[in-house]
C-alpha atoms as a PDB file:
ATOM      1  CA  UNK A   1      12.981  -0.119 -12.354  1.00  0.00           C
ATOM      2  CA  UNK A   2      13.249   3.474 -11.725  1.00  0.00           C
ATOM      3  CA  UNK A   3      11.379   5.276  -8.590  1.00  0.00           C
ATOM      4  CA  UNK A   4      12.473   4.819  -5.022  1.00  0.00           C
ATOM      5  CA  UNK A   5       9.105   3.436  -3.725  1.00  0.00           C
ATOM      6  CA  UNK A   6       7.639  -0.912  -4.360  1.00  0.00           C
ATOM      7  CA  UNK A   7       4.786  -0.614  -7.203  1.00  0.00           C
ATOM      8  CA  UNK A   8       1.799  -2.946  -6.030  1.00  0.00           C
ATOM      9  CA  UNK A   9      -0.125  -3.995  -8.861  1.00  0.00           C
ATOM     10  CA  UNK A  10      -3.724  -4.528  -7.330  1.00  0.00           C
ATOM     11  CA  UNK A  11      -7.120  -4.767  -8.226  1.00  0.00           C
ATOM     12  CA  UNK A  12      -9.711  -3.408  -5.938  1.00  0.00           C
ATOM     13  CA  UNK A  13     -12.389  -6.207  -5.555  1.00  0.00           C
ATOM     14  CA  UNK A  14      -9.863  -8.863  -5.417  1.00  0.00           C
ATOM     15  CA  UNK A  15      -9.501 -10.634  -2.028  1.00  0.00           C
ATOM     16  CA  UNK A  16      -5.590 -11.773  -2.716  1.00  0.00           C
ATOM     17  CA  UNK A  17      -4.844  -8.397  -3.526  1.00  0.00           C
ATOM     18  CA  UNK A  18      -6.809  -6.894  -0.176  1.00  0.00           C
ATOM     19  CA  UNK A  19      -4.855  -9.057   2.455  1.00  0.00           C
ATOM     20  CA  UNK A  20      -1.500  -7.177   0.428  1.00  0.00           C
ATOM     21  CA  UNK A  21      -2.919  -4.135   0.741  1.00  0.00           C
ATOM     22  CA  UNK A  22      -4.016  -4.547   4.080  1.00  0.00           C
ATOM     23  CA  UNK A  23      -0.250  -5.519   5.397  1.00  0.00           C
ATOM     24  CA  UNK A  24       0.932  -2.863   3.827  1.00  0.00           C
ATOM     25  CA  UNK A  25      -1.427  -0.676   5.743  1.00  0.00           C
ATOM     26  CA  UNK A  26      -0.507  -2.536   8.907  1.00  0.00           C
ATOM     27  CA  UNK A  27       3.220  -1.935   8.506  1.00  0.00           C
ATOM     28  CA  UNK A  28       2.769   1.712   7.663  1.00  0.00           C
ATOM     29  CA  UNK A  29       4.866   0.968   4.175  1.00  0.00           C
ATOM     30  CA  UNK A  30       3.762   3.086   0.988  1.00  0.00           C
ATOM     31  CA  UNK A  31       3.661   1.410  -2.757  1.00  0.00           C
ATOM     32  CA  UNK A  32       3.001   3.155  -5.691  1.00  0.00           C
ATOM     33  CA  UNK A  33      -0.392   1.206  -6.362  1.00  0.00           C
ATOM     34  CA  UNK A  34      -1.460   0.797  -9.962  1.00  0.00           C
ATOM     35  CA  UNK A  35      -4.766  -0.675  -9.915  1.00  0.00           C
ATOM     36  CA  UNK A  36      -5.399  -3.410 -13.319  1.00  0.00           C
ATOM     37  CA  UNK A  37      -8.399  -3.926 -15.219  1.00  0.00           C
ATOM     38  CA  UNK A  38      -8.630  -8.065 -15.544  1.00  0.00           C
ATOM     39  CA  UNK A  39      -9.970  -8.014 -18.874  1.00  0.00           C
ATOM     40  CA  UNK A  40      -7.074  -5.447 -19.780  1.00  0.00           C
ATOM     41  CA  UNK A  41      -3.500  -6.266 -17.723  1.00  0.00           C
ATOM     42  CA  UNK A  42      -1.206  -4.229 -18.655  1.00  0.00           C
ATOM     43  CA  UNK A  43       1.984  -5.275 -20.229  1.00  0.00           C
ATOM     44  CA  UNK A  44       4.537  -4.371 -17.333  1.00  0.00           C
ATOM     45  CA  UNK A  45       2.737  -6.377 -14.672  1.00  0.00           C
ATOM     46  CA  UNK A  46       2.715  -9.412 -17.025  1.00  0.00           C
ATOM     47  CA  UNK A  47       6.632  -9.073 -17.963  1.00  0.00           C
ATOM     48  CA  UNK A  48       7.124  -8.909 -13.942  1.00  0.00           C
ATOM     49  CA  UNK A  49       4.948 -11.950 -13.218  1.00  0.00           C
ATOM     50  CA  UNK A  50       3.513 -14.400 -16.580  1.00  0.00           C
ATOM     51  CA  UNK A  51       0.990 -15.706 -14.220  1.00  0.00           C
ATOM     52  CA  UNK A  52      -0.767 -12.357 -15.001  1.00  0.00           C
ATOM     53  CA  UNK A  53      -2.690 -12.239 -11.274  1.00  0.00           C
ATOM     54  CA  UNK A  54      -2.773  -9.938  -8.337  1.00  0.00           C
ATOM     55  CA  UNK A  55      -0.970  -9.107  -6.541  1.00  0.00           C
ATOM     56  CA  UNK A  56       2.349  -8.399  -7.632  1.00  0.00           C
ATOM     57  CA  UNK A  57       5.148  -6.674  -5.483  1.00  0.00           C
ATOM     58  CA  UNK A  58       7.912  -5.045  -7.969  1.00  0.00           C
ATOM     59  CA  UNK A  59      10.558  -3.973  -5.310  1.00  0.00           C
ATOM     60  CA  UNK A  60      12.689  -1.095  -6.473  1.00  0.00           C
ATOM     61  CA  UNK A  61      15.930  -3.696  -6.731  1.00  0.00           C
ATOM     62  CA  UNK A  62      13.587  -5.382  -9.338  1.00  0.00           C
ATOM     63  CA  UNK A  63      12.552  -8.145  -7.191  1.00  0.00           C
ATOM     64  CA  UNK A  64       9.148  -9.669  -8.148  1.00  0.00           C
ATOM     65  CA  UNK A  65       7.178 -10.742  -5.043  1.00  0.00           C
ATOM     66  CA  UNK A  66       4.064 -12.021  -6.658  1.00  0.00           C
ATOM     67  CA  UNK A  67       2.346 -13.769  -4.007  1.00  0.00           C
ATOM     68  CA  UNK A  68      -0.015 -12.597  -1.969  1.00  0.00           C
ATOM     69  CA  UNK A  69       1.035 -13.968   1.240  1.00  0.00           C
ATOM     70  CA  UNK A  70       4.607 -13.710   0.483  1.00  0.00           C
ATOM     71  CA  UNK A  71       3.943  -9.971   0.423  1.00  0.00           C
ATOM     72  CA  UNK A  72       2.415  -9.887   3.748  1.00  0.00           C
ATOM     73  CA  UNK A  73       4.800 -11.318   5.219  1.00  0.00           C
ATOM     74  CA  UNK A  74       7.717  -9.185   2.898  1.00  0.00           C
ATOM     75  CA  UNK A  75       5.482  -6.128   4.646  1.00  0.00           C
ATOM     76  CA  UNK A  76       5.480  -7.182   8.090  1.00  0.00           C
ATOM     77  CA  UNK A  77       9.352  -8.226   8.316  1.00  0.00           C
ATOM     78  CA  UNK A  78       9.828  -4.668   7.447  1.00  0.00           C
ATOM     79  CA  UNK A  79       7.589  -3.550  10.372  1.00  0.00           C
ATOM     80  CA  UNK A  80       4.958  -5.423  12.196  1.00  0.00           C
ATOM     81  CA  UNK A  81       4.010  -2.653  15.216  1.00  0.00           C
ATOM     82  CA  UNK A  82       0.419  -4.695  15.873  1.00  0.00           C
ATOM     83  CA  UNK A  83       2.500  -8.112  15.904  1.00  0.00           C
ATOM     84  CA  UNK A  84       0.541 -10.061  12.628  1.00  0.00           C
ATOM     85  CA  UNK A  85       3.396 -12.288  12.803  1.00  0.00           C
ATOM     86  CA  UNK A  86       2.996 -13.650  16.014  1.00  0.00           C
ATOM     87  CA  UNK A  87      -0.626 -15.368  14.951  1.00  0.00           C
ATOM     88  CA  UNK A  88       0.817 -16.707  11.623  1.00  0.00           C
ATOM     89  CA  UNK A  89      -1.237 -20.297  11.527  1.00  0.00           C
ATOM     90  CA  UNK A  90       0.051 -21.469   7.484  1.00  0.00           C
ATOM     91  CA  UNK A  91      -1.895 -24.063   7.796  1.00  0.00           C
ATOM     92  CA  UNK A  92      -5.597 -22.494   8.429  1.00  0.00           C
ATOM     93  CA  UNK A  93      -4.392 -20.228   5.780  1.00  0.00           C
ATOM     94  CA  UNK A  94      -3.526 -22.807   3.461  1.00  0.00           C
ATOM     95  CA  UNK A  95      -6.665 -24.433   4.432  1.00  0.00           C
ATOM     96  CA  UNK A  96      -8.177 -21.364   2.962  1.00  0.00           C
ATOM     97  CA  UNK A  97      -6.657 -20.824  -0.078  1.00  0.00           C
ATOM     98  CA  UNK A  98      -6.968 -24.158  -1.157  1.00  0.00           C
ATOM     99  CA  UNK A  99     -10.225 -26.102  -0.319  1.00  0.00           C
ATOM    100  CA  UNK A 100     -11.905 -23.119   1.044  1.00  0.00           C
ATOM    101  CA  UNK A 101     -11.417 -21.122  -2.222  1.00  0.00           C
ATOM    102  CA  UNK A 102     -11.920 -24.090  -4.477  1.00  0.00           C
ATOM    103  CA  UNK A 103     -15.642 -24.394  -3.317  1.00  0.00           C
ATOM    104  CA  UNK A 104     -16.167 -20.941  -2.787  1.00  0.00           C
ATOM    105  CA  UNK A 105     -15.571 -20.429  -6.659  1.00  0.00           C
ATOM    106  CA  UNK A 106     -17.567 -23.716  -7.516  1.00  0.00           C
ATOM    107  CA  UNK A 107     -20.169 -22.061  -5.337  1.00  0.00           C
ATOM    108  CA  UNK A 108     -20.276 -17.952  -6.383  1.00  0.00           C
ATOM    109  CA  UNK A 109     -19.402 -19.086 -10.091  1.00  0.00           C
ATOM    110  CA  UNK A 110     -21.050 -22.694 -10.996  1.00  0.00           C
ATOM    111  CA  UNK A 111     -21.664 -21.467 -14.347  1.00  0.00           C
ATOM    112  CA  UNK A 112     -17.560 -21.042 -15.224  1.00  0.00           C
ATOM    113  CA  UNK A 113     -17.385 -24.778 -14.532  1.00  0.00           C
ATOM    114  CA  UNK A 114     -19.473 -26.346 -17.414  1.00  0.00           C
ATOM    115  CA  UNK A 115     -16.893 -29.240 -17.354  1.00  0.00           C
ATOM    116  CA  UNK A 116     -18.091 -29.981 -13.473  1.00  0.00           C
ATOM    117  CA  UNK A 117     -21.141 -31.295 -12.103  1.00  0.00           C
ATOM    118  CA  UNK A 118     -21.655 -28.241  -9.935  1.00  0.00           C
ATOM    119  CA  UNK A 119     -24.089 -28.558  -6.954  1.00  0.00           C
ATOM    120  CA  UNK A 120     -23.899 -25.101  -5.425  1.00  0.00           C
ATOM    121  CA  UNK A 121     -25.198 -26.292  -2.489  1.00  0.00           C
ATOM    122  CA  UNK A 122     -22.908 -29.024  -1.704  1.00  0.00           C
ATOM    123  CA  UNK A 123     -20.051 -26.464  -2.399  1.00  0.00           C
ATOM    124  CA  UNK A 124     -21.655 -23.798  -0.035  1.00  0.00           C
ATOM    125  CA  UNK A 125     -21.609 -26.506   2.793  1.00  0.00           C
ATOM    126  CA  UNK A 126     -17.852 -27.584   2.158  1.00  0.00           C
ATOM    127  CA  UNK A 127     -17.563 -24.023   3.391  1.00  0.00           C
ATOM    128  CA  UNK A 128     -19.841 -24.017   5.891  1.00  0.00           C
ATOM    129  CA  UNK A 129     -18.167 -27.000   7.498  1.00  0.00           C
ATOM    130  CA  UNK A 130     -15.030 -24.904   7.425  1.00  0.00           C
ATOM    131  CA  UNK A 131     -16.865 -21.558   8.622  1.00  0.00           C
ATOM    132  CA  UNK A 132     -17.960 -23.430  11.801  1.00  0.00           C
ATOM    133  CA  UNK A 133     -14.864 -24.549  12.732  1.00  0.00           C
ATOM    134  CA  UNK A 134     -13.643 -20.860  12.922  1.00  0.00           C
ATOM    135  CA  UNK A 135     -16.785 -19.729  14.863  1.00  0.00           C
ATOM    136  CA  UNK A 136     -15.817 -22.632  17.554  1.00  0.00           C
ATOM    137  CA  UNK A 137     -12.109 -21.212  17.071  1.00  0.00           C
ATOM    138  CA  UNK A 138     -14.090 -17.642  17.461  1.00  0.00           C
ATOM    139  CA  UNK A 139     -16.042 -18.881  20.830  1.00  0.00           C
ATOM    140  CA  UNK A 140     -12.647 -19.661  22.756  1.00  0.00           C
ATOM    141  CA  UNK A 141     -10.599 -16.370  21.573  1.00  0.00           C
ATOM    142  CA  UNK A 142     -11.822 -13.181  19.931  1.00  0.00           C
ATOM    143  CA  UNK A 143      -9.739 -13.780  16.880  1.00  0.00           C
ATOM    144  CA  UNK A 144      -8.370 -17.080  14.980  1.00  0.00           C
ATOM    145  CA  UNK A 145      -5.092 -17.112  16.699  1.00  0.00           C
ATOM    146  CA  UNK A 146      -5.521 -15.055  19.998  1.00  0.00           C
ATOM    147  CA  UNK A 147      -6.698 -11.931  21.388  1.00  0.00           C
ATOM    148  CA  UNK A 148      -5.886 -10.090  18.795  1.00  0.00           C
ATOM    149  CA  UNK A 149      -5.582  -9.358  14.517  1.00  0.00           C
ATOM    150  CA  UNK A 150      -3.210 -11.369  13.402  1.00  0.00           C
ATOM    151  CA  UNK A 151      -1.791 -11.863   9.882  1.00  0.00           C
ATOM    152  CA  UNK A 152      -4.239 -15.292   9.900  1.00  0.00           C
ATOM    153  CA  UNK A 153      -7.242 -12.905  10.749  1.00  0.00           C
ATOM    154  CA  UNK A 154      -6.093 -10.558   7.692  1.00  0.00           C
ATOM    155  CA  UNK A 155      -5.769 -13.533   5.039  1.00  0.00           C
ATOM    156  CA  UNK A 156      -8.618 -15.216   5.782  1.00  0.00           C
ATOM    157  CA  UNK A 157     -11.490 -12.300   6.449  1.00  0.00           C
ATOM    158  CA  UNK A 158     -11.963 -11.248   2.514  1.00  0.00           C
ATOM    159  CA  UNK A 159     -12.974 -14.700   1.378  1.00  0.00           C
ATOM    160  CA  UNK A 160     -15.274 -14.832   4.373  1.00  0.00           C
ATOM    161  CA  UNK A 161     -16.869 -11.542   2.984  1.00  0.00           C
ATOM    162  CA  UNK A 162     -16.755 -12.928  -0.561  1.00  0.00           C
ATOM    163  CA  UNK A 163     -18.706 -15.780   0.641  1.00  0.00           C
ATOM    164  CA  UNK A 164     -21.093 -13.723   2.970  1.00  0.00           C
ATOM    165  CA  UNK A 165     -22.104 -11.869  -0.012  1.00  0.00           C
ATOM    166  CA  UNK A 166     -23.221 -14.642  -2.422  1.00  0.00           C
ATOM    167  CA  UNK A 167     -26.480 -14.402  -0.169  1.00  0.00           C
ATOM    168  CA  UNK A 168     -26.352 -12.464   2.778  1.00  0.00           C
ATOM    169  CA  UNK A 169     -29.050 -13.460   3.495  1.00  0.00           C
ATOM    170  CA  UNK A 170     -28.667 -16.963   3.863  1.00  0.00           C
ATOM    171  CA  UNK A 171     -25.048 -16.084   5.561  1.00  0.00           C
ATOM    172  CA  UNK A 172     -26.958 -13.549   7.883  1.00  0.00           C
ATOM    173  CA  UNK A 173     -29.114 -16.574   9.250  1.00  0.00           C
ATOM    174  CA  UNK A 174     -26.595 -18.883  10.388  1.00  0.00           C
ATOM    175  CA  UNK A 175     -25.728 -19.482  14.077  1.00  0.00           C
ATOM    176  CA  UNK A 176     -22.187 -18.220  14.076  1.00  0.00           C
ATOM    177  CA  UNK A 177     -22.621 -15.167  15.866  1.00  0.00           C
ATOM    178  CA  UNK A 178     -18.694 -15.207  16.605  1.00  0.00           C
ATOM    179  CA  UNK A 179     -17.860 -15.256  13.036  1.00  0.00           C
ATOM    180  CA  UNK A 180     -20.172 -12.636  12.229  1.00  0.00           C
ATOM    181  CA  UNK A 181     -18.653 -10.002  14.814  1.00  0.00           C
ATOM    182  CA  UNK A 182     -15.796 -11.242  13.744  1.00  0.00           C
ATOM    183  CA  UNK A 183     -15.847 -10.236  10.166  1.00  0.00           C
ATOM    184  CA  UNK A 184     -18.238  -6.971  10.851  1.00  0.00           C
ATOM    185  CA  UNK A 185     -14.985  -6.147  12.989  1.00  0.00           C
ATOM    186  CA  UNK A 186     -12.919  -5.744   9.931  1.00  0.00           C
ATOM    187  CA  UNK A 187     -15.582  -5.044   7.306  1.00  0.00           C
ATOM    188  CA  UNK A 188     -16.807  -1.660   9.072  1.00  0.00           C
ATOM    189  CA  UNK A 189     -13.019  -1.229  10.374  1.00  0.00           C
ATOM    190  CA  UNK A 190     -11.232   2.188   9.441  1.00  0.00           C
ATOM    191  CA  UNK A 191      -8.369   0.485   7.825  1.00  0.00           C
ATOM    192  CA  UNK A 192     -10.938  -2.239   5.708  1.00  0.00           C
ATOM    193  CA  UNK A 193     -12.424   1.246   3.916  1.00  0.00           C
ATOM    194  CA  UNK A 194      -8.787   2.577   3.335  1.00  0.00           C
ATOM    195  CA  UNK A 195      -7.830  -0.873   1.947  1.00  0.00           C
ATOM    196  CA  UNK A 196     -10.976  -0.319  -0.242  1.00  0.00           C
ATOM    197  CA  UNK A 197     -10.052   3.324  -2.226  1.00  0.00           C
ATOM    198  CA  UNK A 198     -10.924   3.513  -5.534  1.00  0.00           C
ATOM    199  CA  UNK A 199      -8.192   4.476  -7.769  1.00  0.00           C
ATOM    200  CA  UNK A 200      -8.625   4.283 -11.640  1.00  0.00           C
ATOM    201  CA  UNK A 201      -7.309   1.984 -13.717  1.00  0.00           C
ATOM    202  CA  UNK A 202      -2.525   2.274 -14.204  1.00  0.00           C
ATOM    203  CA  UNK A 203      -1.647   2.940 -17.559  1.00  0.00           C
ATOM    204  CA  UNK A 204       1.934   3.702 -18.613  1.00  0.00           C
ATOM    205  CA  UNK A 205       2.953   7.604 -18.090  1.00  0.00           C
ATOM    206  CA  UNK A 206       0.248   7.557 -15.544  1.00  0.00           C
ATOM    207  CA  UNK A 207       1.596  10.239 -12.584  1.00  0.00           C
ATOM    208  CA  UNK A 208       2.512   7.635  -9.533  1.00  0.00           C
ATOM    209  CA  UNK A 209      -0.158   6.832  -6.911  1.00  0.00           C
ATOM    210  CA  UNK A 210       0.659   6.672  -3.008  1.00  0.00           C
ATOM    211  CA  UNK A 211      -0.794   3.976  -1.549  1.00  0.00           C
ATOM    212  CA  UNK A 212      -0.342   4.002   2.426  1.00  0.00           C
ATOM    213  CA  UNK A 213      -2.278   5.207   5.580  1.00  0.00           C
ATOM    214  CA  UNK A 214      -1.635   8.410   5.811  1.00  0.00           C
ATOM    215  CA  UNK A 215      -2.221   8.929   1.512  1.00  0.00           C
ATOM    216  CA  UNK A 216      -5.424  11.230   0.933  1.00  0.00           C
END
């Protein structure tokens, strides 16, 4: 791979790819981000990683880190100035990214499970059972592992938003007022609407886009 800087391969609206992003951000790293098009991937993030999802890291040795966690933490070993690291709880995260995200799909996208007796509202309260027991988590400290962000905070707050907006309203009514300052804290954050940029879709020859915090 030619070019001194890590491509990111990212697309905008997906929550895997905004914890990367959001690292990188963090650790003050830039990537050359080439945003995808699902329904159109193009053919040099798939040769880097067959799974064909985002993210994908493409380090400029030609290492492939194509896990979204994995490139948190590859950003934060490099630098990690607001200490992510030191509120690293794998297993809440895991927690997330398994059962968490299993009925949050079941729940925002019933209809892509015709082979599954969906109830969307016995999905929507396997996450509610998990939501609450961040809000108590939220009542003792102002964040899931402390005082402050952590890299738990970071992995875990986009699926809370993708949840909060299958019906706001609904989510808007529940009495987790911890978890709801909580995620308006990095919703309406600076960083959260830099992690958010719009960039139009990569395609080969494309000139390379900066992605970091001090990019325009």
């Amino acid at each position: 791979m030619t070019g001194a800087l890590p491509v990111l391969y990212s697309f905008r609206r997906c929550p895997y790819a905004m914890r990367a992003r959001m690292a990188c951000l963090s650790a003050g790293i830039k990537v050359e981000i080439r945003e995808i098009l699902l329904r159109d991937k193009p053919a040099e993030m798939l040769e880097a990683s067959p799974k064909g999802t985002v993210p994908v890291l493409v380090l400029p040795d030609g290492r492939v880190i194509d896990q979204s966690i994995d490139i948190m933490i590859w950003a934060l070993d490099l630098n990690d100035p607001e200490h992510w690291l030191s509120g690293y709880d794998a297993e809440a995260i895991a927690h997330n990214d398994g059962t968490f995200k299993m009925a949050l799909d079941r729940y925002k996208y019933a209809n892509r499970f015709e082979n599954e007796t969906i109830v969307k509202s016995e999905q929507r309260d396997i996450c509610a059972e998990i939501l609450q027991s961040y809000e108590a988590r939220l009542s003792r400290t102002k964040f899931l592992t402390g005082d402050g962000p952590s890299i738990t905070d970071n992995a875990i707050f986009p699926f809370v938003r993708q949840f909060a907006n299958v019906d706001r309203e609904w989510f808007d009514t529940q009495p987790w007022s911890h978890l709801h300052a909580w995620l308006i804290h990095f919703i309406d954050s600076t960083r959260f609407e830099m992690a958010m940029r719009t960039f139009a879709p990569w395609k080969l020859g494309d000139k390379p886009v900066i992605f970091s915090a001090s990019a325009p």
